[in-house]
Protein backbone atom coordinates (compact mmCIF):
# COMPACT_ATOMS: atom_id res chain seq x y z
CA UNK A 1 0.00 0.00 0.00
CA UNK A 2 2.64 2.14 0.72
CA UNK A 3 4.82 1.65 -2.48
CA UNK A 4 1.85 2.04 -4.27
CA UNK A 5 1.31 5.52 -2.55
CA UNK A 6 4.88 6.29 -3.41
CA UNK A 7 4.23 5.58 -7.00
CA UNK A 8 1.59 7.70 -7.32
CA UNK A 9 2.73 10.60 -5.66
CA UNK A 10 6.13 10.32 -7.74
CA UNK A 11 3.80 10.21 -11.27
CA UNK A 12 1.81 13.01 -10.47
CA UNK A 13 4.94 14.96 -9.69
CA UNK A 14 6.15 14.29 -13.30
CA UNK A 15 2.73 15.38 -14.62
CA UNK A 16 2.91 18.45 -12.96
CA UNK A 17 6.39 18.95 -14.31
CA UNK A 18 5.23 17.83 -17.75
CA UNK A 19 2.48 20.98 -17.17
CA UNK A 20 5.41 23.34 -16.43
CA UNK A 21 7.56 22.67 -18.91
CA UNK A 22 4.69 22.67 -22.01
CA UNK A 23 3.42 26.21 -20.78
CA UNK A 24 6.74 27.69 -21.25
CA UNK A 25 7.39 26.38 -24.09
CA UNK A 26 4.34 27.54 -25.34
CA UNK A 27 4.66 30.65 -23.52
CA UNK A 28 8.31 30.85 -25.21
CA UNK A 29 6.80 30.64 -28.96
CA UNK A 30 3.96 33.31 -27.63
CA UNK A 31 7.21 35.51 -26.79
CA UNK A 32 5.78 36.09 -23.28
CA UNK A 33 8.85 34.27 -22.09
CA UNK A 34 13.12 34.12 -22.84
CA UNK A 35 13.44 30.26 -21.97
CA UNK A 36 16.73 31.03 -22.56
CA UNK A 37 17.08 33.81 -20.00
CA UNK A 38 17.25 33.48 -15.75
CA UNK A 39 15.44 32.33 -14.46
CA UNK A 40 13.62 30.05 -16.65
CA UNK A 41 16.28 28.30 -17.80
CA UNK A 42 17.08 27.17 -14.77
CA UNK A 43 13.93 25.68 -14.05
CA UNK A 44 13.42 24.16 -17.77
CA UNK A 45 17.09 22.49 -17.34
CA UNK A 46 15.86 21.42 -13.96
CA UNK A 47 12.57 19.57 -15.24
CA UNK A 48 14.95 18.59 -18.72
CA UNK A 49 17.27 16.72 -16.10
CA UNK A 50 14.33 15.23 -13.97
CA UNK A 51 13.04 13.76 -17.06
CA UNK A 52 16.01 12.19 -17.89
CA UNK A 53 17.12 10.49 -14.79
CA UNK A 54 13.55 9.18 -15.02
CA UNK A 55 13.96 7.85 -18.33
CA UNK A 56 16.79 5.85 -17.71
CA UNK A 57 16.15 4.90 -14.40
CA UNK A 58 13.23 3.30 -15.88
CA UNK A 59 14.87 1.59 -18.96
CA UNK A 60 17.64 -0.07 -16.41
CA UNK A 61 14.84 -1.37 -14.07
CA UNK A 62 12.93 -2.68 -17.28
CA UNK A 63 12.57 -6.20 -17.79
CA UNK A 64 12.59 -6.05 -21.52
CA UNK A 65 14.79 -2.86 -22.83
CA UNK A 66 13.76 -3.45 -26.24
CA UNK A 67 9.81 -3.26 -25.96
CA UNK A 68 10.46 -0.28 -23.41
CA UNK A 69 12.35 1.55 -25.91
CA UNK A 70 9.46 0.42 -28.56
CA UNK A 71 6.64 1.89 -26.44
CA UNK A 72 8.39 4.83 -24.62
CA UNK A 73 9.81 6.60 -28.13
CA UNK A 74 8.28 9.78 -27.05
CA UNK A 75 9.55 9.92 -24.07
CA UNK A 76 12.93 9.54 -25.32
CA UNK A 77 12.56 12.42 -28.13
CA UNK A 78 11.00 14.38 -25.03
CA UNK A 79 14.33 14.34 -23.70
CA UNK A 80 16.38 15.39 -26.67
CA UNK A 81 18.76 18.06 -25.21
CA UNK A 82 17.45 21.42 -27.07
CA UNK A 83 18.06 23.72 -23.98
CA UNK A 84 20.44 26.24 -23.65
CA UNK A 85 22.96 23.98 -21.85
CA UNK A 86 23.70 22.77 -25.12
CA UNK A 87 25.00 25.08 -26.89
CA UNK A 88 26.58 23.62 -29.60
CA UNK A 89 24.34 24.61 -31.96
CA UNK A 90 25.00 28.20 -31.63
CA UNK A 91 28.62 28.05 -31.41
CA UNK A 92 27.75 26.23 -35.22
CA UNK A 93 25.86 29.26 -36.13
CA UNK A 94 22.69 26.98 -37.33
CA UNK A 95 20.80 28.73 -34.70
CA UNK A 96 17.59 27.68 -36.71
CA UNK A 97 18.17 24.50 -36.15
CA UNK A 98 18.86 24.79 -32.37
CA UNK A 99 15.67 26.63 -32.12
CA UNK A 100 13.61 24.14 -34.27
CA UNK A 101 15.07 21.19 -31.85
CA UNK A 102 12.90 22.70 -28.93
CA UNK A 103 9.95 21.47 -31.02
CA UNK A 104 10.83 17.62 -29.26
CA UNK A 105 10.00 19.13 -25.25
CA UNK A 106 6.73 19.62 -26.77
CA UNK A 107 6.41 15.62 -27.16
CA UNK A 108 6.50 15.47 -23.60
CA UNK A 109 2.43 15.97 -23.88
CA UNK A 110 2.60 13.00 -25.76
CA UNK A 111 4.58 11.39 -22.78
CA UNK A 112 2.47 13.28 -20.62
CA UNK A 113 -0.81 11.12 -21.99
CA UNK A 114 1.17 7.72 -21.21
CA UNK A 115 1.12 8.78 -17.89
CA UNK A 116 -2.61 9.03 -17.56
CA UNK A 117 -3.11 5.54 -18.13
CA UNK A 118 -2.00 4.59 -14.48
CA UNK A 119 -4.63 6.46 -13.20
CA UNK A 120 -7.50 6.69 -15.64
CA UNK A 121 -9.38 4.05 -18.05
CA UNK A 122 -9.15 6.49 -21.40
CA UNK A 123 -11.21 4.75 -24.60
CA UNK A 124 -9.55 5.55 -28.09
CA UNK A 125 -11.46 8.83 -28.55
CA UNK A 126 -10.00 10.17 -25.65
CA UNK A 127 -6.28 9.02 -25.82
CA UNK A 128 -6.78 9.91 -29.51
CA UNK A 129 -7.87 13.54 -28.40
CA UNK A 130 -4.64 13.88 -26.22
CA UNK A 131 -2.28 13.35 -29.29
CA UNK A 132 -4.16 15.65 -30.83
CA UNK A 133 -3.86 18.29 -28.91
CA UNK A 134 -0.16 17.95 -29.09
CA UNK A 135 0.00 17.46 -32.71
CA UNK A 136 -1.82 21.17 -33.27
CA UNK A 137 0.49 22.63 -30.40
CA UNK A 138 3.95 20.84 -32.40
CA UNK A 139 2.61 22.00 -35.84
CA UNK A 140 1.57 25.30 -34.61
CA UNK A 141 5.13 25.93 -33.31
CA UNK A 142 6.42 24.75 -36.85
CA UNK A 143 4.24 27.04 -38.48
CA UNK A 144 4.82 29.85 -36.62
CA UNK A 145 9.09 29.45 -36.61
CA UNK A 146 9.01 28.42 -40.73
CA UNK A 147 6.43 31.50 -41.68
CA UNK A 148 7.85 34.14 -38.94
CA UNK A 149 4.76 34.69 -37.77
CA UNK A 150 3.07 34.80 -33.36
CA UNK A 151 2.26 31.61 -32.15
CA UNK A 152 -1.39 32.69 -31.36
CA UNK A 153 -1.58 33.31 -35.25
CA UNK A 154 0.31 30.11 -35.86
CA UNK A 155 -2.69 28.25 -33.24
CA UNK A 156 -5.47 30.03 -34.94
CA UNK A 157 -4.16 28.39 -38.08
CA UNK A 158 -3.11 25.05 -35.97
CA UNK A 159 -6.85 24.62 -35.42
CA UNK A 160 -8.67 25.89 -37.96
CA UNK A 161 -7.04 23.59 -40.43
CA UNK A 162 -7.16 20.69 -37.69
CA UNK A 163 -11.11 21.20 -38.00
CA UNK A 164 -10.90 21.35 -41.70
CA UNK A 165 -12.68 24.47 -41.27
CA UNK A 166 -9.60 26.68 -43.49
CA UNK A 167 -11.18 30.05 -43.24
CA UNK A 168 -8.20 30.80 -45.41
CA UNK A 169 -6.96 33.98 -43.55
CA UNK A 170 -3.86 32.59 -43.12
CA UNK A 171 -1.76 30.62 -45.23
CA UNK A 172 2.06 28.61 -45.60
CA UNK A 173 4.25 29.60 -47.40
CA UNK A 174 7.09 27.39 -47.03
CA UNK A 175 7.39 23.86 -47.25
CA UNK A 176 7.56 23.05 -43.56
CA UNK A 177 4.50 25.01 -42.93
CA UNK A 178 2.89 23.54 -46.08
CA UNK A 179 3.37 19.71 -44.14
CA UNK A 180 2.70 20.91 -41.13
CA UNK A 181 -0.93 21.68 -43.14
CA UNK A 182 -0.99 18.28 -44.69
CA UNK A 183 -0.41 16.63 -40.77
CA UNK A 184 -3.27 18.93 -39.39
CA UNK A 185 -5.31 18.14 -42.88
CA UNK A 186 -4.96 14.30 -41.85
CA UNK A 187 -5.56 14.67 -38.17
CA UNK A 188 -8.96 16.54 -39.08
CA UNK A 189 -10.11 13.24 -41.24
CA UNK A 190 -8.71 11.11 -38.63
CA UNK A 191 -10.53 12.76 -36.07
CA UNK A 192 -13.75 13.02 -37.08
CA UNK A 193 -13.37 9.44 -38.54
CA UNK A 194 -12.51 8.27 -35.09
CA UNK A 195 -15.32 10.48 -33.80
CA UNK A 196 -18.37 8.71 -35.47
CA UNK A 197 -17.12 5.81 -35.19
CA UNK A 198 -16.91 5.84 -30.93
CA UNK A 199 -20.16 7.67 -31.48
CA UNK A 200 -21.85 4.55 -33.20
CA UNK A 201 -19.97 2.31 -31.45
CA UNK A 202 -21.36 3.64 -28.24
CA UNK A 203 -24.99 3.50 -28.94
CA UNK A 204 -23.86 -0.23 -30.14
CA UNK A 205 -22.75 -0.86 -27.11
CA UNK A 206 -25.46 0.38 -25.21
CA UNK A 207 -28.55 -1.46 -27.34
CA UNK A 208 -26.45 -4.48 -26.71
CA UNK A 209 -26.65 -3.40 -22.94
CA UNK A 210 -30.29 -3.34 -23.14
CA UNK A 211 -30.71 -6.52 -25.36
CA UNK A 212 -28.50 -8.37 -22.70
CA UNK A 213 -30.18 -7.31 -19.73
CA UNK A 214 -33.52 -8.07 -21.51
CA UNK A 215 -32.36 -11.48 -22.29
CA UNK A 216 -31.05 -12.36 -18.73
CA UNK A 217 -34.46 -11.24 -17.56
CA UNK A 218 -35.67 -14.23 -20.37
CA UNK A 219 -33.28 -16.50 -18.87
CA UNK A 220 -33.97 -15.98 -15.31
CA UNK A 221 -37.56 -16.15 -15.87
CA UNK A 222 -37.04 -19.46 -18.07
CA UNK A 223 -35.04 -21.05 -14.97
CA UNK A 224 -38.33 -19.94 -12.65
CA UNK A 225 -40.56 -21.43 -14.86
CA UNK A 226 -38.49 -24.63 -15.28
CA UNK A 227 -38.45 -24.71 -11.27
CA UNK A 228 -42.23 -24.42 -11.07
CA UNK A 229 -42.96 -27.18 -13.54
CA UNK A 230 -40.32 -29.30 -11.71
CA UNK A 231 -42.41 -28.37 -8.74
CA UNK A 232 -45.80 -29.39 -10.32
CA UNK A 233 -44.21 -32.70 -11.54
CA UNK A 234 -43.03 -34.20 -8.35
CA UNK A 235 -46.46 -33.30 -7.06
CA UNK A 236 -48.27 -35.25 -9.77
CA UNK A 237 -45.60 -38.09 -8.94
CA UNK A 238 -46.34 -38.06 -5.48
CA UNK A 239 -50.02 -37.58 -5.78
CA UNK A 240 -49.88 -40.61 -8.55
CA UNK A 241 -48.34 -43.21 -6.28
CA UNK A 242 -50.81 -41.45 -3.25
CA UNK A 243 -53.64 -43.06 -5.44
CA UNK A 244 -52.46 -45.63 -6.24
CA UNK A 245 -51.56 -46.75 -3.08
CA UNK A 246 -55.30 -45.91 -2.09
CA UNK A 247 -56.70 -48.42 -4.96
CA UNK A 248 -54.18 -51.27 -3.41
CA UNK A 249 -56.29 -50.88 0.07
């Protein structure tokens, strides 16, 4: 009970951390926020570093290293080091790059829905929802770094394409915004494919309910009736052998 306490507590700590870091990042490409700068670096190295002592604590403990690394990819991009403790990247004047590389902390949303599933039962539609959201978030940043352009325009765009909506008011130009389009385009048919079908797989589900319950009323019904006539025929029996032990006097 205890380790299981312990557990818990530790995962929701990560969660929370998860939180953190995504808002300033987002925050970051709003240009509300130098992540770069004191004292927000500090505190995105600080979570960077938590998340990968976690990582590889967990990959050493892991039974099977292979399917870990299989089914925790996300978290490993999460921890791709695109912080300002690396700073290789500048010192190679391909800032660009070094700036596009912050894109992976967003992944930790993606990580971030993993998590859940200790706690929660999630269906498709809502696991499927979670990735979404981090998909328009990713290819909103993309957008906005590849067309030079604020993130909250970048998000408008993010979600009106996601939505196939496209009032057309803004546009890519470049071929990184023009796939980040063709990812949200997809998503959107995804989406609302994966939407009717949890819709008519739900009243499914629940007609089948009723039909069930319906027929274990039959059945239980069927088993009373089968008792009763059981009933009736030992009576007969024994009222049969009652006269004819009569007609023997």
């Amino acid at each position: 009970m205890h380790n299981k306490l312990t557990y818990i507590i530790y995962q929701v700590i990560i969660a929370i951390l998860a939180i953190i870091s995504i808002v300033m990042l987002l925050a970051y490409y709003a240009k509300e926020i130098d992540i770069d700068a004191y004292p927000y670096n500090l505190i995105d190295n600080g979570i960077w570093l938590v998340f990968v002592v976690d990582y590889f604590t967990r990959l050493v403990l892991a039974d099977d290293k292979k399917a870990f690394f299989k089914h925790h990819i996300f978290d490993l991009l999460s921890i791709i080091p695109a912080s300002s403790l690396f700073f290789f990247f500048r010192i190679a004047q391909i800032g660009e790059t070094f700036r596009m590389l912050k894109l992976f902390r967003l992944l930790r949303l993606i990580g971030f829905t993993g998590r859940l599933a200790s706690f929660f039962k999630r269906n498709e539609l809502v696991y499927y929802l979670y990735i979404s959201i981090a998909v328009i978030m990713v290819t909103a940043a993309m957008f906005c770094i590849s067309e030079k352009v604020s993130y909250q325009t970048a998000l408008w765009w993010a979600i009106t394409t996601a939505t196939t909506i496209g009032y057309g008011d803004v546009i890519p130009k470049t071929g990184i915004g023009r796939g980040a389009a063709i990812i949200l385009m997809l998503l959107g048919i995804g989406f609302i494919g994966m939407l009717t079908g949890t819709i008519t797989e739900f009243f499914a589900k629940k007609d089948e309910a009723a039909m069930s319950k319906q027929l274990d009323r039959l059945e239980a019904e069927n088993h009373q009736l089968h008792a009763e006539l059981d009933e009736i025929k030992q009576l007969l029996v024994a009222h049969t052998k009652q006269d004819d032990h009569d007609n023997d006097k």
